[in-house]
Protein backbone atom coordinates (compact mmCIF):
# COMPACT_ATOMS: atom_id res chain seq x y z
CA UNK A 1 26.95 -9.72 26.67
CA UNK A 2 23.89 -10.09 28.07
CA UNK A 3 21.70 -10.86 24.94
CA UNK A 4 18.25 -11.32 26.48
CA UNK A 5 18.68 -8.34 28.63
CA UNK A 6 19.26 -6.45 25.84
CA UNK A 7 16.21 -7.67 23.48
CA UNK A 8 14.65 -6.63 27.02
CA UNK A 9 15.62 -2.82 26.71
CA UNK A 10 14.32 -2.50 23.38
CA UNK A 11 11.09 -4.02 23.71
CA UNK A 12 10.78 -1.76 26.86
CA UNK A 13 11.48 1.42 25.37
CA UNK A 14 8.57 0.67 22.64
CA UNK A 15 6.15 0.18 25.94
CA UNK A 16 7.30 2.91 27.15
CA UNK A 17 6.67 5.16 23.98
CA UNK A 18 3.11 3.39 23.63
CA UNK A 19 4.48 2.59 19.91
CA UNK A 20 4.95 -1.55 20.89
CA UNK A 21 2.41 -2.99 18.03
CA UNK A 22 0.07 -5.67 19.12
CA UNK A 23 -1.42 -8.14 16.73
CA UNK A 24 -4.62 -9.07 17.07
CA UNK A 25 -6.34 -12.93 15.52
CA UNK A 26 -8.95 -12.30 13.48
CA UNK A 27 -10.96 -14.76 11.38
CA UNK A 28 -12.21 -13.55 7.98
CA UNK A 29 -15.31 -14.69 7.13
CA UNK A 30 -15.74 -15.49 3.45
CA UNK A 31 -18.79 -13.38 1.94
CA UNK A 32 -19.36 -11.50 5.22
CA UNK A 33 -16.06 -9.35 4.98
CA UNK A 34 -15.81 -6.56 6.54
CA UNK A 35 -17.02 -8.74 9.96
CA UNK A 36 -14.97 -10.89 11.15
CA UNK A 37 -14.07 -12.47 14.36
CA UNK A 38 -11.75 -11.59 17.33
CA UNK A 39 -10.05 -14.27 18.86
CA UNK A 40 -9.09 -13.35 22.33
CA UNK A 41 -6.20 -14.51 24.07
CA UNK A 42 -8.19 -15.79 26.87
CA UNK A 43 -10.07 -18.12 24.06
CA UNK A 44 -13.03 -16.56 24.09
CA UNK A 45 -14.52 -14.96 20.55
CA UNK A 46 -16.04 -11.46 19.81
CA UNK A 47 -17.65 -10.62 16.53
CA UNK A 48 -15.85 -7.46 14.76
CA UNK A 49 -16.00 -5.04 11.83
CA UNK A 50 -12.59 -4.82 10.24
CA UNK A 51 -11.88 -0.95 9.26
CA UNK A 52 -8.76 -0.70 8.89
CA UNK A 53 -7.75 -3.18 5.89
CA UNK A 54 -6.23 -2.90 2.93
CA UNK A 55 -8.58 -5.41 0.66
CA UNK A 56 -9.87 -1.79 0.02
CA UNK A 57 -13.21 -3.35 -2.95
CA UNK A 58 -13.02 -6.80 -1.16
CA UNK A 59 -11.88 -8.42 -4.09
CA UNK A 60 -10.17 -11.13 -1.24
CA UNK A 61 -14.07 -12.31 -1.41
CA UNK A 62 -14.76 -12.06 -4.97
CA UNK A 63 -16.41 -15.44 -6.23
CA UNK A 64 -14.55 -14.75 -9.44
CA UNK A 65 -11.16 -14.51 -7.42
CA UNK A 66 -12.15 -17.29 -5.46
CA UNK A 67 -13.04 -19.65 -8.52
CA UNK A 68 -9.92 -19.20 -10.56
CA UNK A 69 -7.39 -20.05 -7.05
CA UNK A 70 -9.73 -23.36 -6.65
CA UNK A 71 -9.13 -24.08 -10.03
CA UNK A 72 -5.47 -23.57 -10.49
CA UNK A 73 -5.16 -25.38 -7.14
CA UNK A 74 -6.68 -28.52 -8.37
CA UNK A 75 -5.00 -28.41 -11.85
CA UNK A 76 -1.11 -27.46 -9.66
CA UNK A 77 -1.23 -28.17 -6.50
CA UNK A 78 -0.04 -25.54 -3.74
CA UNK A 79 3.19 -24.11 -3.98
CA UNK A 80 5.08 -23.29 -7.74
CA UNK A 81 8.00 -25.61 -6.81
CA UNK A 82 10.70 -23.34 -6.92
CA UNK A 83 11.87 -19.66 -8.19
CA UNK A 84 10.95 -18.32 -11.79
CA UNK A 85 14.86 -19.53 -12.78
CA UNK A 86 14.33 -23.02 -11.64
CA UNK A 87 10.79 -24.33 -12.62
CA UNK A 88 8.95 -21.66 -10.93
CA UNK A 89 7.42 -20.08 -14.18
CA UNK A 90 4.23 -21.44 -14.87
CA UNK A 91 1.52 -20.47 -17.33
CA UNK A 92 -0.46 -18.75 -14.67
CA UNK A 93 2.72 -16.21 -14.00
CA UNK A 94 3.06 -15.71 -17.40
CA UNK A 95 -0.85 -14.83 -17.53
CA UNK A 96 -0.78 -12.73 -14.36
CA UNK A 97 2.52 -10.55 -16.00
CA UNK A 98 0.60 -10.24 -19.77
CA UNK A 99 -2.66 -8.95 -17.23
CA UNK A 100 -0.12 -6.43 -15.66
CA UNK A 101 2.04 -4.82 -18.70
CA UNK A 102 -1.78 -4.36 -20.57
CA UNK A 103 -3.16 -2.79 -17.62
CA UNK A 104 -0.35 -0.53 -17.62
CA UNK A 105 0.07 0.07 -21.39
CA UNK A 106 3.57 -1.50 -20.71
CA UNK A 107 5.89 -3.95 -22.77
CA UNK A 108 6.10 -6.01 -19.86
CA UNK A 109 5.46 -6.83 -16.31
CA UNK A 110 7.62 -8.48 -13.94
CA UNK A 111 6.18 -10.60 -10.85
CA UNK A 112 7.59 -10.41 -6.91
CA UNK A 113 6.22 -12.25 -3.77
CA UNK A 114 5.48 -8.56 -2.72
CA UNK A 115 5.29 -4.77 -3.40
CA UNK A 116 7.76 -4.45 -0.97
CA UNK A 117 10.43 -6.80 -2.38
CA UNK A 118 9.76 -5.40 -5.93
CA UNK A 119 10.53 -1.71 -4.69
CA UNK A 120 13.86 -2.30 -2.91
CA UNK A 121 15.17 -5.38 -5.40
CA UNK A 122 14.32 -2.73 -8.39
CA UNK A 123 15.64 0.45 -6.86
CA UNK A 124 18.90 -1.30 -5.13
CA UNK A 125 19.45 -2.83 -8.97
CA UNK A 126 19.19 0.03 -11.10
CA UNK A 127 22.49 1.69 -9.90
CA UNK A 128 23.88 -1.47 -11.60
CA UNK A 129 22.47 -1.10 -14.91
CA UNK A 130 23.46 2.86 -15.17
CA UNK A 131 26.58 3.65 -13.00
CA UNK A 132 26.43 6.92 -11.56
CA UNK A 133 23.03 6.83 -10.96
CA UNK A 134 21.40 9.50 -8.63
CA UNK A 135 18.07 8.75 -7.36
CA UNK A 136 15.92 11.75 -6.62
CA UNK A 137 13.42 10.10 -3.46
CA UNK A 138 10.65 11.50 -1.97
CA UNK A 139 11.28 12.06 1.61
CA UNK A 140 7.85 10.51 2.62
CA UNK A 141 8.63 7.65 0.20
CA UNK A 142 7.62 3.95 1.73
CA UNK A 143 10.20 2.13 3.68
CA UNK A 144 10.58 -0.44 0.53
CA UNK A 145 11.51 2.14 -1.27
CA UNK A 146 14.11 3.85 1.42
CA UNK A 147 15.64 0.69 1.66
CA UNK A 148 15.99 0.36 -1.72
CA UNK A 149 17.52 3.71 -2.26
CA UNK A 150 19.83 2.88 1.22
CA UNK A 151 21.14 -0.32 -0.05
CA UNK A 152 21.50 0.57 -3.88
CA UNK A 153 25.36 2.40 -3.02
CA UNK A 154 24.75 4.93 -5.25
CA UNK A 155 23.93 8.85 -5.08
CA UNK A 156 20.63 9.76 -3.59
CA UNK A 157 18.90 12.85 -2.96
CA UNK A 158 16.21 13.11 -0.53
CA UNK A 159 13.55 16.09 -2.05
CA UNK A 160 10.95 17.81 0.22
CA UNK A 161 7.49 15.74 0.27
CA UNK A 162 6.11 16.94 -3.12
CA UNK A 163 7.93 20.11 -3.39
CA UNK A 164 8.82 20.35 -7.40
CA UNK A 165 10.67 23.66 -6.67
CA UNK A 166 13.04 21.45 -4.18
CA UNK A 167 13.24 19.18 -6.61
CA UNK A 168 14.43 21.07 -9.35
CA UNK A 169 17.02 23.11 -6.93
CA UNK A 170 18.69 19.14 -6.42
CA UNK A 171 18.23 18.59 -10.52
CA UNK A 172 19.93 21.84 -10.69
CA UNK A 173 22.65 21.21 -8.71
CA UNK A 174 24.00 17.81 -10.23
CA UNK A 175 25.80 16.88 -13.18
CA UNK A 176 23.73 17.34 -16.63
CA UNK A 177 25.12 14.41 -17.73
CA UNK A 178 24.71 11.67 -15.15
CA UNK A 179 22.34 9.40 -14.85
CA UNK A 180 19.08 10.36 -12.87
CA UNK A 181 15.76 8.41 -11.72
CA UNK A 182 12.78 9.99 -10.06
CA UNK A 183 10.75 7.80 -7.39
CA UNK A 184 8.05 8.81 -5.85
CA UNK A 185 4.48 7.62 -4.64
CA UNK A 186 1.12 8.34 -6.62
CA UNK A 187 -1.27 8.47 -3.03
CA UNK A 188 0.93 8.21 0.25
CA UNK A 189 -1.07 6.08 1.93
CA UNK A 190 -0.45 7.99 5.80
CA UNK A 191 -1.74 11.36 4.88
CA UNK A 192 -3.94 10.16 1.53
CA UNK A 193 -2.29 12.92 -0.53
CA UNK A 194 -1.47 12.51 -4.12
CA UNK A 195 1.92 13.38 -5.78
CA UNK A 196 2.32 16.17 -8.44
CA UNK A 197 2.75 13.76 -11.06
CA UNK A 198 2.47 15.58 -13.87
CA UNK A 199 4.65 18.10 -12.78
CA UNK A 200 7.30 15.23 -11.84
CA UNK A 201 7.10 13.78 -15.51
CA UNK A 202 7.61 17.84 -17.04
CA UNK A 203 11.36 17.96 -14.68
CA UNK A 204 12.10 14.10 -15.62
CA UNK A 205 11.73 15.20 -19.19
CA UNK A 206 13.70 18.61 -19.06
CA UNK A 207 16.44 17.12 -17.15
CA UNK A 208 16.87 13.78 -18.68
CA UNK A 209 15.25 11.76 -15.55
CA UNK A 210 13.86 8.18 -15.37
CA UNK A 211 10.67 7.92 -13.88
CA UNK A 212 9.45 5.69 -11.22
CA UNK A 213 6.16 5.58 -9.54
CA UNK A 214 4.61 3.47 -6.77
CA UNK A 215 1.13 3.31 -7.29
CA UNK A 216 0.20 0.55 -4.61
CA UNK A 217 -2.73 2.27 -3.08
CA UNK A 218 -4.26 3.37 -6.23
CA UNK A 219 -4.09 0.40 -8.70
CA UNK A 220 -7.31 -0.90 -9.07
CA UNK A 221 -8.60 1.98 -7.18
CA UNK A 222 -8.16 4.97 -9.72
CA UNK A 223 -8.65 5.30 -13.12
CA UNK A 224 -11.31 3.51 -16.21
CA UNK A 225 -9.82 0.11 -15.84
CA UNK A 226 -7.88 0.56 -12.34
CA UNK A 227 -4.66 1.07 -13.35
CA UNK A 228 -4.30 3.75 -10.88
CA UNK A 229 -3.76 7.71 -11.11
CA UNK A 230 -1.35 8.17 -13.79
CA UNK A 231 -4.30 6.24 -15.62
CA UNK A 232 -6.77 8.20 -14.60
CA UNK A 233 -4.60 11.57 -15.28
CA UNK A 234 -3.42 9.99 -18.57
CA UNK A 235 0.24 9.71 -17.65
CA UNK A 236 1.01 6.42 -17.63
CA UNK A 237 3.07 6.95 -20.88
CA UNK A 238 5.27 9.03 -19.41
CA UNK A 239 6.41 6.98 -16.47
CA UNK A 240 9.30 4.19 -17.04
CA UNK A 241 8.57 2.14 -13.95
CA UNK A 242 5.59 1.53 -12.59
CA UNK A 243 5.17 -0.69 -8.92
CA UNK A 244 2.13 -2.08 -7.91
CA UNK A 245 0.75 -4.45 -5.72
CA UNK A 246 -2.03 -7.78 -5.65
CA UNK A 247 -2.50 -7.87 -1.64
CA UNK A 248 -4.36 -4.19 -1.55
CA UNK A 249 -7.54 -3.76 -4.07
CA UNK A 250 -6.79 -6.55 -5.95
CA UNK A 251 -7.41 -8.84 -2.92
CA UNK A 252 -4.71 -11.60 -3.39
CA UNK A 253 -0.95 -11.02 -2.64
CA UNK A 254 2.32 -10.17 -4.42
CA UNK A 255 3.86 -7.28 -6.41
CA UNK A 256 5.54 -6.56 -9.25
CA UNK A 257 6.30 -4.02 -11.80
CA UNK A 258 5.53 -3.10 -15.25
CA UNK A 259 7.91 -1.22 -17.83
CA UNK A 260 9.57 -1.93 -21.05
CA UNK A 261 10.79 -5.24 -22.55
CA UNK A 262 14.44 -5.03 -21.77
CA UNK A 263 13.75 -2.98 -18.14
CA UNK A 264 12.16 -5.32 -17.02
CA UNK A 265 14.78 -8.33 -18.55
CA UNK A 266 17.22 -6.28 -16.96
CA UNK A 267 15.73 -6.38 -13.35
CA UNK A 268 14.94 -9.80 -13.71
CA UNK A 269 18.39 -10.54 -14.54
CA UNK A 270 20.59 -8.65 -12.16
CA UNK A 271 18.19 -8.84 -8.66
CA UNK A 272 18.62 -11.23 -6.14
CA UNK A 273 15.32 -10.06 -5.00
CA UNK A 274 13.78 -11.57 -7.73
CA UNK A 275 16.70 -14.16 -9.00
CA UNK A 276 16.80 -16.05 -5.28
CA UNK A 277 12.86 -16.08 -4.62
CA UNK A 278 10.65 -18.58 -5.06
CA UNK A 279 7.73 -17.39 -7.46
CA UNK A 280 4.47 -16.99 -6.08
CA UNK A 281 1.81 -19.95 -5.79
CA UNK A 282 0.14 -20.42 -9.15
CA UNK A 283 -3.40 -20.38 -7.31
CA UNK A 284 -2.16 -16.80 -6.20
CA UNK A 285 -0.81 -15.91 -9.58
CA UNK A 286 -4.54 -17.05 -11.29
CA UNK A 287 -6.27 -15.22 -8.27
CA UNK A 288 -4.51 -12.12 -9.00
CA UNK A 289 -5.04 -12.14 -12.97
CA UNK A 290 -8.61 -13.22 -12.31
CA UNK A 291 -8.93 -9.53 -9.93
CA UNK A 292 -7.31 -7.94 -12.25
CA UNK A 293 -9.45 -8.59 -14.98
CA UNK A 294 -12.64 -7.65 -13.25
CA UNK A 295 -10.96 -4.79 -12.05
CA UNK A 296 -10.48 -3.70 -15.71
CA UNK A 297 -14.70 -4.21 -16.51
CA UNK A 298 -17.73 -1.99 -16.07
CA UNK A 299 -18.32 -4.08 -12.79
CA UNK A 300 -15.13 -3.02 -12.21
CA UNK A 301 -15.50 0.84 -12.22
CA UNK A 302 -19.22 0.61 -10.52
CA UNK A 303 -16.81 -0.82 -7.29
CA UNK A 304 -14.83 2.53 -7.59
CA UNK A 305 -16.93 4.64 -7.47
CA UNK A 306 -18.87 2.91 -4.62
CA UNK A 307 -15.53 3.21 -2.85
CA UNK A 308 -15.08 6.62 -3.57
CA UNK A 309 -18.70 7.42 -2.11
CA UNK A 310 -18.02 5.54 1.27
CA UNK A 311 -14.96 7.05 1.53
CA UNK A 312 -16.66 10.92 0.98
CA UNK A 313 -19.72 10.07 3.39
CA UNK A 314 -17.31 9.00 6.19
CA UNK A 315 -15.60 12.01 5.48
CA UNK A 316 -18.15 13.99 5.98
CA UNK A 317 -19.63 12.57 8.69
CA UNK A 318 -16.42 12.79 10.82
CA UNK A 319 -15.81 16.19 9.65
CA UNK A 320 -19.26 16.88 10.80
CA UNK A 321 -18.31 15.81 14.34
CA UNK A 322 -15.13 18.44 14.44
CA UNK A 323 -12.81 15.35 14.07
CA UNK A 324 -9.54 16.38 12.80
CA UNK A 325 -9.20 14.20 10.04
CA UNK A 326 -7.03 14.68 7.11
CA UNK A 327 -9.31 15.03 3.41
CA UNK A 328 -6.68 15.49 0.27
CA UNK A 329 -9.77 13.71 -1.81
CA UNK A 330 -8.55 9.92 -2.23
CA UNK A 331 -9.55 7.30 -0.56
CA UNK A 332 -7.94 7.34 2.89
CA UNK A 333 -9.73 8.57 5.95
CA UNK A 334 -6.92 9.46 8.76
CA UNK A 335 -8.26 11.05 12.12
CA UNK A 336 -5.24 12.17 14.00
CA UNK A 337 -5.12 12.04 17.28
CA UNK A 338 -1.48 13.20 18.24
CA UNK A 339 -0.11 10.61 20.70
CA UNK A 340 0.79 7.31 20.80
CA UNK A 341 -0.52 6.08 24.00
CA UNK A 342 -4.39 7.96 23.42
CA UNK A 343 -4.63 6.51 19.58
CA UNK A 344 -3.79 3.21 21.42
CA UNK A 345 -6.18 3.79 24.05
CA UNK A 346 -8.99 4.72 21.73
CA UNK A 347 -8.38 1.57 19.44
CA UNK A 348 -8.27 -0.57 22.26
CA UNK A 349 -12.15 0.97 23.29
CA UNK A 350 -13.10 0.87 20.30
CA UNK A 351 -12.43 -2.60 19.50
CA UNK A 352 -13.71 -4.02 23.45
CA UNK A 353 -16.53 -1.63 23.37
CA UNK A 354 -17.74 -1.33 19.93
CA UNK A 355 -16.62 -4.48 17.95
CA UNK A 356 -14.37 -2.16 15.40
CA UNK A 357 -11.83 -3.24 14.75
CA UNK A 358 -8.76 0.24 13.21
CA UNK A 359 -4.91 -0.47 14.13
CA UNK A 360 -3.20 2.95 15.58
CA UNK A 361 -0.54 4.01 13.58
CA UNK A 362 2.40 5.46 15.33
CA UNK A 363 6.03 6.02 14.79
CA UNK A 364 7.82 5.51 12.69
CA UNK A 365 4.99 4.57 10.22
CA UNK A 366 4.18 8.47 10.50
CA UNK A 367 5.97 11.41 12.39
CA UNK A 368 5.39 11.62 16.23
CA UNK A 369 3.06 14.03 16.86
CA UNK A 370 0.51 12.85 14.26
CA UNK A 371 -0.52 9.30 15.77
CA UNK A 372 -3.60 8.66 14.17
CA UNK A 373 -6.61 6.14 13.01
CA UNK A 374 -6.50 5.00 9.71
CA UNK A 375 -9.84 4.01 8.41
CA UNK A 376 -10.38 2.29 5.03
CA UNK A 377 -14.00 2.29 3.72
CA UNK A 378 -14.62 -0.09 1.16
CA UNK A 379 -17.96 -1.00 -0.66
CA UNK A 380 -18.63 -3.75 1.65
CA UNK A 381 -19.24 -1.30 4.88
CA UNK A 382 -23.01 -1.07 4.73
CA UNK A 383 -25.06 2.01 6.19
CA UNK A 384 -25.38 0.13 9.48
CA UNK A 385 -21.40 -0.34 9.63
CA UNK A 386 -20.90 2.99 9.00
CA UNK A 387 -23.64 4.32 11.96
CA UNK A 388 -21.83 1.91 14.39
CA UNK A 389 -18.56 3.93 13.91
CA UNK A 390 -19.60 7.12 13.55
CA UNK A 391 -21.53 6.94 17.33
CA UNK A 392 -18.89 5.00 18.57
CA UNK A 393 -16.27 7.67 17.48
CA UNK A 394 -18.40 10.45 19.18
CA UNK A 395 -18.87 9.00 21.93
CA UNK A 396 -15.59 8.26 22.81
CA UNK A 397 -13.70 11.27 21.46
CA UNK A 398 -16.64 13.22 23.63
CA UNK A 399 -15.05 10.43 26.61
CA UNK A 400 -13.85 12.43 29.87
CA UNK A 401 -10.55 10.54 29.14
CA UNK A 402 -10.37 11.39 25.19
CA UNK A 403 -12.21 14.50 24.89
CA UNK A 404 -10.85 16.75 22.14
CA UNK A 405 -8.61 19.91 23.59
CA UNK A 406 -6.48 16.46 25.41
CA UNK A 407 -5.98 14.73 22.23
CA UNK A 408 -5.46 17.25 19.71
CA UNK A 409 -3.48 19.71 22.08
């Protein structure tokens, strides 16, 4: 076997597809996010405006953020020494978890180095805590959440992206009495749709279901003291698990969920995603309590809703230039552009061109045929940012090599 030439084939066939992902260096600059700078692989340095982030009120900035992580540095040290089992708990975990179950009107809240990890180790558990468990998933449910479905090795059944009538034909269909769980998203971050919670919660209830929601794009986001939309739609009551993350609004990194007392002892006893991890940092831990704390405040809510009116005037803006964007009211701002290699090719221009800096997303992040920019407005993209892209945008969908018949036909 030929292993090289093989590792050769597949990195080929993403070139070929235009779907191999480049990473760009970038430099943050600390109280002048969104710029940033570019460092080239030639070693030469271009100043940038990041769109396309995730540090969606730039909390990753916040002096208050930034204050408690110097503190618990100096009083700690760096890393927590070990996982939460084995001298890995510290007070600032334990802080961070009592910040999370109150935010979330929960008993409890349990910590993992990452939305991600807390998704699959949680979902590939539960079958162990109620045998016979079916899992009802979304079929444009993140990949954490696939995975954990996948490597769970119980029943699953895959409903139609926030159909409730396909839903309830799967219900239907299976046993009354076996076990069931729900899991679904609250925004789905690709399209920026929301999911028929409500609607969810009324089946759950008729036919005995758990509930479990991943609301990592809206915490902090949505809702009087950020908790997301089942906050803001007053629903958090009737959901049994909730997943969120620290690395998106809140600025910092990890994830974790928040449930009852003993659903939460129970996942933190039985998953080796959580068991065989060493905890988070206790700088991170404080730097994440600290966010979500001034998430939950008046200054809190005035950075919502200056998020939520960035996000509308881009919106209409690129709307007002025929853009085909996608609007379901949150705030994500997609512009699809329908093939790999032309979102690539208008990133790349718009990043050596205009200093703007918005990662194409291709497949199998979304379905071929709906490549597309992502952009994330935040309320640290000033008038001035936003002018920059919208004439840059224009001017290069309006390009003889972009125009808009090649790129949306």
């Amino acid at each position: 076997m030929d292993y090289t030439a093989k590792l050769d084939d597949a990195l080929a066939r993403l070139h070929e597809e235009g779907r191999y992902r480049t990473f760009i260096d970038i430099e943050r600059k600390n109280g002048q996010f969104p710029h940033a700078t570019w460092r080239k692989t030639d070693g030469s340095e271009q100043p940038i405006t990041v769109w396309c982030g995730n540090d969606y009120l730039g909390m990753g900035q916040n002096p208050v953020v930034l204050d408690a992580m110097h503190e618990a540095i100096k009083a700690t040290g760096a890393g927590s020494g070990g996982t939460r089992n084995i001298s890995g708990t510290t007070v600032y975990h334990k802080r961070l978890e009592a910040e999370l179950a109150d935010l979330h009107g929960k008993e409890s809240a349990l910590l993992f180095t990452s939305a991600y990890i807390a998704n699959d180790a949680t979902l590939s558990t539960l079958p162990r805590l109620f045998p016979g468990l079916i899992i009802y998933s979304d079929e444009l449910n993140h990949a954490s959440m696939i995975e954990g479905v996948r490597r769970n090795g119980g029943a699953k059944r895959i409903f139609k992206h926030n159909d409730v009538d396909d839903l309830r034909a799967k219900l239907e269909a299976d046993d009354p009495a076996a076990p069931k769980l729900i899991a679904f998203e609250s925004i789905y971050s690709m399209d920026g749709d929301f999911g028929p919670i409500e609607a969810i919660c009324d089946l759950a209830d008729e036919f005995g279901a758990l509930t479990y929601i991943d609301e990592v794009h809206a915490v902090g986001m949505y809702g009087p003291r950020g908790a997301g939309v089942c906050e803001r739609d007053r629903l958090m009551h009737r959901i049994d698990i909730i997943n969120g993350t620290l690395a998106k609004a809140y600025g910092v990194m990890g994830g974790y969920i928040a449930s009852s007392d003993k659903m939460c002892d129970a996942i933190r006893s039985y998953a080796p995603g959580f068991i065989f991890t060493t905890s988070i940092p206790p700088a991170v831990a404080a730097g994440a309590a600290a966010s979500v704390a001034f998430l939950k405040t008046t200054e809190g809510q005035k950075l919502r809703e200056q998020h939520q009116t960035q996000a509308s005037i881009l919106k209409l803006r690129l709307k007002g230039m025929g853009l085909p964007i996608i609007d379901h009211g949150s705030h994500i701002v997609p512009v699809i552009v329908g093939d790999p290699v032309h979102t690539k090719k208008l990133s790349d221009m718009l990043l050596d061109g205009y200093g703007i800096y918005v990662q194409p997303i291709n497949f199998p992040t979304v379905p071929r045929g709906t490549e597309r920019l992502r952009f994330t407005p935040s309320p640290v993209h000033g008038p001035n940012e936003m002018d920059k892209l919208v004439r840059a945008m224009d001017e290069l969908w309006s390009h003889c090599a972009l125009n808009r018949a090649e790129l949306t036909g």
